[in-house]
N, C-alpha and C. Protein backbone atom coordinates (compact mmCIF):
# COMPACT_ATOMS: atom_id res chain seq x y z
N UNK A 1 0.86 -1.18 0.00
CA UNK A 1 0.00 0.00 0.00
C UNK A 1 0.90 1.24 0.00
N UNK A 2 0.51 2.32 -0.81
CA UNK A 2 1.59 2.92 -0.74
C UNK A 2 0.85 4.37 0.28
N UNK A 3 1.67 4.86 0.72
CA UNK A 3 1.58 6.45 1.67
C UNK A 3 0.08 6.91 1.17
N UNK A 4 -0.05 7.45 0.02
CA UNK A 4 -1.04 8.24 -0.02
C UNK A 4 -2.09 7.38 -0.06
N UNK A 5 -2.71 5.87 -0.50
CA UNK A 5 -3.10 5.12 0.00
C UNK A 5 -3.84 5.11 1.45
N UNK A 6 -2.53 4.92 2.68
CA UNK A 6 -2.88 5.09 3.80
C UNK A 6 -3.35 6.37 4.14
N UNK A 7 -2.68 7.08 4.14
CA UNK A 7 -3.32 8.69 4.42
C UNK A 7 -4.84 8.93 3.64
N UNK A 8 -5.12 8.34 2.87
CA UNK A 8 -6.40 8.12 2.65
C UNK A 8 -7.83 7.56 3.14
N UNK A 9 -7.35 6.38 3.52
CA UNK A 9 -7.98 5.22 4.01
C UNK A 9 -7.89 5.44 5.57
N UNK A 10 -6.90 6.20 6.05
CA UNK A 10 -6.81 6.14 7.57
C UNK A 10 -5.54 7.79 7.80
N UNK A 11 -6.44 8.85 7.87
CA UNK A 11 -6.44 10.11 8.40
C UNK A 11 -5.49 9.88 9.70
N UNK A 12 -5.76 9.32 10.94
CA UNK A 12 -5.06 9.00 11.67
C UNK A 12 -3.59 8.95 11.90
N UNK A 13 -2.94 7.98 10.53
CA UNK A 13 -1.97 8.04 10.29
C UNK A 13 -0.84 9.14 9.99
N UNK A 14 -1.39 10.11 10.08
CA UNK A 14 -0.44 10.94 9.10
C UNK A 14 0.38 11.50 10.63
N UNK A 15 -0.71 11.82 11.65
CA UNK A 15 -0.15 12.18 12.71
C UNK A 15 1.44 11.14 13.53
N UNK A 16 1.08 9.30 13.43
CA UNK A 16 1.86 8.82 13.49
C UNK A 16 3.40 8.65 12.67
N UNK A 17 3.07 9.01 11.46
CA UNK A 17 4.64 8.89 10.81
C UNK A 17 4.84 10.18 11.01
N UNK A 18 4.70 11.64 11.37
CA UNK A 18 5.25 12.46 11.68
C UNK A 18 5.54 12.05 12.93
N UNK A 19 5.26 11.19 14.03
CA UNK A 19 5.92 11.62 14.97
C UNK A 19 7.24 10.44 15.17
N UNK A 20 7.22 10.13 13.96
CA UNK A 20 8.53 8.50 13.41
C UNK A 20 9.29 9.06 13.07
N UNK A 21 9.16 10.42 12.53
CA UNK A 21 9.95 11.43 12.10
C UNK A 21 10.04 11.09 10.23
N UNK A 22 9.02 10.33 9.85
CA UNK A 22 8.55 10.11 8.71
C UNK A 22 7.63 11.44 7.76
N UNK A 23 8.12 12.34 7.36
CA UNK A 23 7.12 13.63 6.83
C UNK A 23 6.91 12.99 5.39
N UNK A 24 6.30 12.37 4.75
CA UNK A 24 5.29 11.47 3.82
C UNK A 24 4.12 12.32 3.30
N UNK A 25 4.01 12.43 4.05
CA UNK A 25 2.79 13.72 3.46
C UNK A 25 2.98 14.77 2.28
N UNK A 26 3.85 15.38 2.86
CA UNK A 26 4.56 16.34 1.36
C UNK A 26 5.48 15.71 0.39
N UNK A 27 5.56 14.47 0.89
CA UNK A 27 6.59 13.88 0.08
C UNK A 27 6.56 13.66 -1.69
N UNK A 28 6.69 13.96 -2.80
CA UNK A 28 6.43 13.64 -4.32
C UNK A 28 6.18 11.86 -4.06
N UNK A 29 7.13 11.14 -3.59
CA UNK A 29 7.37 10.06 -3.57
C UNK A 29 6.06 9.04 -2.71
N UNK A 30 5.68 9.84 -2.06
CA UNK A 30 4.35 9.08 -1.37
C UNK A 30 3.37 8.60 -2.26
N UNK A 31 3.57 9.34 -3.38
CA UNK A 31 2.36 8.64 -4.40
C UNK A 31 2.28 7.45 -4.86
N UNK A 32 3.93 6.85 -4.56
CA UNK A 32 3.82 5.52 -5.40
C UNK A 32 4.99 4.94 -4.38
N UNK A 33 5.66 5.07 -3.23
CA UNK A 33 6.24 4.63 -2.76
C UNK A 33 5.62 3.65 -1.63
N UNK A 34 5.63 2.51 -1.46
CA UNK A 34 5.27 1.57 -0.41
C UNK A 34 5.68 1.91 0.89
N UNK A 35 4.94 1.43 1.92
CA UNK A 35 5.18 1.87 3.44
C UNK A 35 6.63 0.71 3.51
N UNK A 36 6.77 0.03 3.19
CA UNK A 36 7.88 -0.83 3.36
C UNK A 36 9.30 -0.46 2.85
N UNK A 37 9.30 0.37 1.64
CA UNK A 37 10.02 1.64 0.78
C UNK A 37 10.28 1.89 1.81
N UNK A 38 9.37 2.78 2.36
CA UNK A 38 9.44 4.11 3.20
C UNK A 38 10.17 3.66 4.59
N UNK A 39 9.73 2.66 4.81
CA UNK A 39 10.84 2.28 6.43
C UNK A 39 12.14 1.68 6.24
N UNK A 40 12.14 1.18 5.02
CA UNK A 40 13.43 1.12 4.66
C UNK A 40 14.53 2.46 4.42
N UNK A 41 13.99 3.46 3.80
CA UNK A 41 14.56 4.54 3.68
C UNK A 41 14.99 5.39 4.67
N UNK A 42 14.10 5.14 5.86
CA UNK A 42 14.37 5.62 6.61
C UNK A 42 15.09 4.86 8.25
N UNK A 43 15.47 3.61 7.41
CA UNK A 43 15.97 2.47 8.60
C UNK A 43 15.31 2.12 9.80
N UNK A 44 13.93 2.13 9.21
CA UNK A 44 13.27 1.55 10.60
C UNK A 44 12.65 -0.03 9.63
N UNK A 45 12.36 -0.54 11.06
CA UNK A 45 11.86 -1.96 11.01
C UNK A 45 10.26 -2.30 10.23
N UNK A 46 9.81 -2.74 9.11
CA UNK A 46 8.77 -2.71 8.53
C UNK A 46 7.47 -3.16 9.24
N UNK A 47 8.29 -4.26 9.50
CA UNK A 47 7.39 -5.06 9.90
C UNK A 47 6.28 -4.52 11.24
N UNK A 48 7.61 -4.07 12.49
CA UNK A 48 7.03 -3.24 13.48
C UNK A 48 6.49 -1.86 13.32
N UNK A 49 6.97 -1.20 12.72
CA UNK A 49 5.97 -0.21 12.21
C UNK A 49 4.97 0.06 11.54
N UNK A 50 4.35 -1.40 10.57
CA UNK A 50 2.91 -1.81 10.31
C UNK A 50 2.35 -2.16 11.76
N UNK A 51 2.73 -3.19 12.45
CA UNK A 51 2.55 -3.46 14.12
C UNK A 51 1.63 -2.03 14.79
N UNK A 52 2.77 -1.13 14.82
CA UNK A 52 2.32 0.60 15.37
C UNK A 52 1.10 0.78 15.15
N UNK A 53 1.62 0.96 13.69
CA UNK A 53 0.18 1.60 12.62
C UNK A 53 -0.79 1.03 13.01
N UNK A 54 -1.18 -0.43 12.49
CA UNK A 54 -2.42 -0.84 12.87
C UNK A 54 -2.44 -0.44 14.54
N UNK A 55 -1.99 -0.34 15.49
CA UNK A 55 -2.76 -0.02 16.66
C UNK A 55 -3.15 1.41 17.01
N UNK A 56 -2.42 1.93 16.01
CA UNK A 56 -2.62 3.66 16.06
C UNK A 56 -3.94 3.66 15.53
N UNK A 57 -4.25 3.24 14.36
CA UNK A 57 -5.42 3.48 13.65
C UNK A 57 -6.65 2.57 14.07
N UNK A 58 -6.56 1.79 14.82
CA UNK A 58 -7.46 1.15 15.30
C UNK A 58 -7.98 1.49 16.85
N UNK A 59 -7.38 2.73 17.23
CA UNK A 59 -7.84 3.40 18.36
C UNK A 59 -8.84 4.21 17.75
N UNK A 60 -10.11 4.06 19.24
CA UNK A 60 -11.27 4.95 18.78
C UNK A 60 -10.76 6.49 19.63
């Protein structure tokens, strides 16, 4: 799924990768770059930071 994808589907999110220190949002590259891209690029762990996400976004 790529960034703008999520930021779509789940508003929520955008607040969490800014605070990963992930700024995705303005990014050109969010349009077509995968969240897995994206934690790679930025040397974090994929797997656990889908982990995050879904519990970020699944808070009411």
């Amino acid at each position: 799924m790529s960034f703008s994808e999520i930021f779509e589907k789940y508003p929520k999110a955008v607040e969490f990768f800014l605070e990963k220190g992930m700024h995705c949002i303005g990014c050109p590259m969010a349009q077509m770059e995968s969240l897995e891209e994206g934690a790679l690029a930025h040397g974090l762990n994929a797997d656990k930071l889908v982990e995050e996400l879904n519990k970020k976004v699944e808070k009411k």
